[in-house]
N, C-alpha and C. Protein backbone atom coordinates (compact mmCIF):
# COMPACT_ATOMS: atom_id res chain seq x y z
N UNK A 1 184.21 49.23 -105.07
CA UNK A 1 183.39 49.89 -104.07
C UNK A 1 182.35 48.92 -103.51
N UNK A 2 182.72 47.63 -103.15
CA UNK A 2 181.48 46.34 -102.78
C UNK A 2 181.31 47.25 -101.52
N UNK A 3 181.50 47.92 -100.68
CA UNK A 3 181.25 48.40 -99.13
C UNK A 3 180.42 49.35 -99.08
N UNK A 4 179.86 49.78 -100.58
CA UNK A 4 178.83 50.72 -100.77
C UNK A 4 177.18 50.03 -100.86
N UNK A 5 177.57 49.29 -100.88
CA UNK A 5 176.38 48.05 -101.51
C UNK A 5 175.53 48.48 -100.14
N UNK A 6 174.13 48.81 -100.75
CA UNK A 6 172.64 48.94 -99.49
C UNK A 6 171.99 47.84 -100.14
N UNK A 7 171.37 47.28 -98.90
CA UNK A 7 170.68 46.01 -99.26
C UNK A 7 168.80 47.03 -99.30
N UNK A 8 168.44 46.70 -100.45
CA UNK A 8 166.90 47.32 -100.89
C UNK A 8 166.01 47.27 -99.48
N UNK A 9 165.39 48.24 -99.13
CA UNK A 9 164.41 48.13 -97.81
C UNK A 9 163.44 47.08 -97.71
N UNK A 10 163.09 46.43 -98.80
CA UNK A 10 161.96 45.69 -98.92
C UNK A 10 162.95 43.84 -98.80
N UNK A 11 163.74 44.19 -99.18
CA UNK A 11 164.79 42.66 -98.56
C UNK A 11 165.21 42.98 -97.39
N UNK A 12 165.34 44.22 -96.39
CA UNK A 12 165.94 43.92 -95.10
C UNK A 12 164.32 43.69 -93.99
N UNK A 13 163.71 44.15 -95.03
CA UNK A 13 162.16 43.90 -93.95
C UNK A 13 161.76 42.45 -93.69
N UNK A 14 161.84 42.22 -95.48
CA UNK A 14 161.62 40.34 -95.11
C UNK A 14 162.23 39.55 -94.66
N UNK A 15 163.98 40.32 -94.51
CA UNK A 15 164.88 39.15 -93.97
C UNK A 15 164.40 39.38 -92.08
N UNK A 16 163.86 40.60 -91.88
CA UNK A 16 163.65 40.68 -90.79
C UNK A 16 162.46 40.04 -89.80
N UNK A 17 161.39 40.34 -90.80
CA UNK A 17 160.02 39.37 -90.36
C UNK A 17 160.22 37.88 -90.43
N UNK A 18 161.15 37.32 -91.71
CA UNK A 18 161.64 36.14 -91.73
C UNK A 18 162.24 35.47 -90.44
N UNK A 19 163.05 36.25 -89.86
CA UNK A 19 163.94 36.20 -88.22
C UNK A 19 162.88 36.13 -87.46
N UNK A 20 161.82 37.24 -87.34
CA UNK A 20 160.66 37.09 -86.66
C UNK A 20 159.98 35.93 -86.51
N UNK A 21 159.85 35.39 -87.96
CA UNK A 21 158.61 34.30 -87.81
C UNK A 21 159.28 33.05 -87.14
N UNK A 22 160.36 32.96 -87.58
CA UNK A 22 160.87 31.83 -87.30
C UNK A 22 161.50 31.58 -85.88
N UNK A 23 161.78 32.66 -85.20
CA UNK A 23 162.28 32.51 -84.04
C UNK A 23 160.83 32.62 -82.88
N UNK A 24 159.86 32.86 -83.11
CA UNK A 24 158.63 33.27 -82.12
C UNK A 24 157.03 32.95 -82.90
N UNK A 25 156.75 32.75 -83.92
CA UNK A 25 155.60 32.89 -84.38
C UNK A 25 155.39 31.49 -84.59
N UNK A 26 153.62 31.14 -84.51
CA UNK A 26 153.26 29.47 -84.66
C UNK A 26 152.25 29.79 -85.82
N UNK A 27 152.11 28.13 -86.53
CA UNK A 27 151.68 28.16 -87.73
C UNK A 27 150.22 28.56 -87.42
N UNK A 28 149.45 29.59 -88.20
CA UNK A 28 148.47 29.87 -88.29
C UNK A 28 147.64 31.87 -87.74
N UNK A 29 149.36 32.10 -87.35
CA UNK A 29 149.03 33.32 -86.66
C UNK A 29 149.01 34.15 -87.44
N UNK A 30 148.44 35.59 -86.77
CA UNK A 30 147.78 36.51 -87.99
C UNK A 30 149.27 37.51 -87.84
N UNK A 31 149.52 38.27 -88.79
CA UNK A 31 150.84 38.87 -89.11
C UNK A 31 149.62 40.19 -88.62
N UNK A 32 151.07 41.52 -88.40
CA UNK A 32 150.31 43.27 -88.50
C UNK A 32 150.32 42.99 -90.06
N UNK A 33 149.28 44.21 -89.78
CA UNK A 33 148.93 44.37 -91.48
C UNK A 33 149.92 45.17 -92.07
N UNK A 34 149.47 45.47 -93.27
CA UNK A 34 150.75 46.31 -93.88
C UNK A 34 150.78 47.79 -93.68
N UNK A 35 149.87 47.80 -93.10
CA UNK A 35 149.73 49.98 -92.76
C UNK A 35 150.29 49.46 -91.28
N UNK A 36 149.84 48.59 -90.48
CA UNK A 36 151.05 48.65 -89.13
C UNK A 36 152.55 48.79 -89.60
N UNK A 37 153.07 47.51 -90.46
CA UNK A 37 154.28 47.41 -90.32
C UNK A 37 154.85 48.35 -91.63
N UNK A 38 154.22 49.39 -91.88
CA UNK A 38 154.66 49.86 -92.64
C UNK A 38 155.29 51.44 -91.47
N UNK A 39 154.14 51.59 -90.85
CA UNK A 39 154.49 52.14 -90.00
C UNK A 39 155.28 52.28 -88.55
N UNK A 40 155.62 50.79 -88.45
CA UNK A 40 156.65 50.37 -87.49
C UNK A 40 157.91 50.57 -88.09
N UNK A 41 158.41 50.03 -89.74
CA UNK A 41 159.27 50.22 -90.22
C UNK A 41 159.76 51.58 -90.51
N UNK A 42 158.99 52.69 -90.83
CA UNK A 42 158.69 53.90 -90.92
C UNK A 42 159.14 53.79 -93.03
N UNK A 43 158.19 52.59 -93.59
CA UNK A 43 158.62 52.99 -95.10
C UNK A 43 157.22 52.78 -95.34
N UNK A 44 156.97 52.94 -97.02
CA UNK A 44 156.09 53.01 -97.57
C UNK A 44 154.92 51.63 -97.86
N UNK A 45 153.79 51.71 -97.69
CA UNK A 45 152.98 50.29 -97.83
C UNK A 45 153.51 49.66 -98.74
N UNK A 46 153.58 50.20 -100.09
CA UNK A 46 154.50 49.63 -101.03
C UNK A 46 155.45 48.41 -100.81
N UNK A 47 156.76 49.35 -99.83
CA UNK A 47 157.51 48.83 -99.86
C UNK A 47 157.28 46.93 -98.99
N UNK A 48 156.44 47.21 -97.98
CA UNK A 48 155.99 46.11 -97.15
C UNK A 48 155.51 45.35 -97.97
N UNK A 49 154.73 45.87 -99.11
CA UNK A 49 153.84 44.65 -99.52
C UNK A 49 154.78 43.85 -100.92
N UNK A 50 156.17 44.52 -101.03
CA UNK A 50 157.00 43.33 -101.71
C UNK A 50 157.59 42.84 -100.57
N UNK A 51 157.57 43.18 -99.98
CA UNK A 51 158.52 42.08 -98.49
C UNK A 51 157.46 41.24 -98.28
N UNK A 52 156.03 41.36 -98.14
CA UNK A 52 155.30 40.65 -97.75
C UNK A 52 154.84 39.29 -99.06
N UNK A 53 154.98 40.01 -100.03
CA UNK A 53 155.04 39.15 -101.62
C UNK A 53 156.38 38.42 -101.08
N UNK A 54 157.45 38.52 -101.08
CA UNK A 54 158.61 37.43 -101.21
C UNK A 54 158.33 36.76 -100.40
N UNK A 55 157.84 36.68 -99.09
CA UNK A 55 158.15 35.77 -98.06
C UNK A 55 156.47 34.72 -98.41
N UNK A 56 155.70 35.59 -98.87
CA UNK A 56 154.46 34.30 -99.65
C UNK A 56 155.19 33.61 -100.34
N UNK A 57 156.03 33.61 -101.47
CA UNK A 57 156.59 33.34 -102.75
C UNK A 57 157.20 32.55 -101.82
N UNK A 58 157.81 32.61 -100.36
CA UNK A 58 158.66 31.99 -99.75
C UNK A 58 157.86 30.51 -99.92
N UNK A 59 156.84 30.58 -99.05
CA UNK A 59 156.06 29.94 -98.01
C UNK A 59 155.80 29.97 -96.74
N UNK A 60 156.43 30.85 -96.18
CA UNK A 60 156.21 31.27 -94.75
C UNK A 60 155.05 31.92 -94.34
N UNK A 61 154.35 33.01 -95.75
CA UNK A 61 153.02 33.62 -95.02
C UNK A 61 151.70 33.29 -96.25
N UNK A 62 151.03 33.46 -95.69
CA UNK A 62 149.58 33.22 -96.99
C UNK A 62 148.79 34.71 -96.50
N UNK A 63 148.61 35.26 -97.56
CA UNK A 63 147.70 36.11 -97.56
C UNK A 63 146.85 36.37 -97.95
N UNK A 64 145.26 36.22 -97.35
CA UNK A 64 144.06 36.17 -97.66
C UNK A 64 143.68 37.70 -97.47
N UNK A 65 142.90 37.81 -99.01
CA UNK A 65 142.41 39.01 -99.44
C UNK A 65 141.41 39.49 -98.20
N UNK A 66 141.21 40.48 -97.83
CA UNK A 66 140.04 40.69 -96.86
C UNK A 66 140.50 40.30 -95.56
N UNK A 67 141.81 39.48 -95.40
CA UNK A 67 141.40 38.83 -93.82
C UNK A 67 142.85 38.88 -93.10
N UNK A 68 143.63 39.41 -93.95
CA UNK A 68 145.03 39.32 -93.30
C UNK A 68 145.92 38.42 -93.87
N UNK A 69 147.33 38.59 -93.16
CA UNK A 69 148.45 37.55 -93.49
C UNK A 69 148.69 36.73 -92.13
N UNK A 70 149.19 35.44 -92.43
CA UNK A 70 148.98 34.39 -91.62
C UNK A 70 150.57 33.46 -91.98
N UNK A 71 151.06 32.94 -90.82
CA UNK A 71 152.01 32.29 -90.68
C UNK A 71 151.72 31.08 -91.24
C-alpha cells in the first residue's frame, strides 16, 4: 500500500517555504510569523513551528526570540 503514504503537514510546509525561500527571498528578510503562516496554511502554530525548526536545523532561517524569523 506505498500509494497510501501522506507526507506529515509540517514536512510539506517546509518543503514548501523551502521552494519559497529559494526561488524569491534575499538573505536577511523577515519570514510571516507563525500565527500568519499558520493561518495561511490553515494548520496549527504547532505544526509551523516544526517546519519552521527543520528549515533552522536546515540553515535557511534563524530565528530570533522576540524579533522574528529571517532568511
Amino acid at each position: 500500500m506505498f500509494g497510501l503514504y501522506r507526507v506529515p503537514l509540517g514536512r510539506q510546509i517546509a518543503d514548501r517555504l523551502r521552494q519559497e525561500i529559494q526561488a524569491g527571498c534575499v538573505r536577511g528578510q523577515r519570514i510571516e510569523s507563525d500565527t500568519q503562516l499558520a493561518k495561511r496554511f490553515g494548520v496549527s502554530v504547532l505544526t509551523v513551528r516544526g517546519a519552521m525548526s527543520s528549515l533552522a536545523g536546515e540553515g535557511l532561517v534563524e530565528r530570533r526570540q522576540g524579533s522574528g524569523t529571517y532568511v
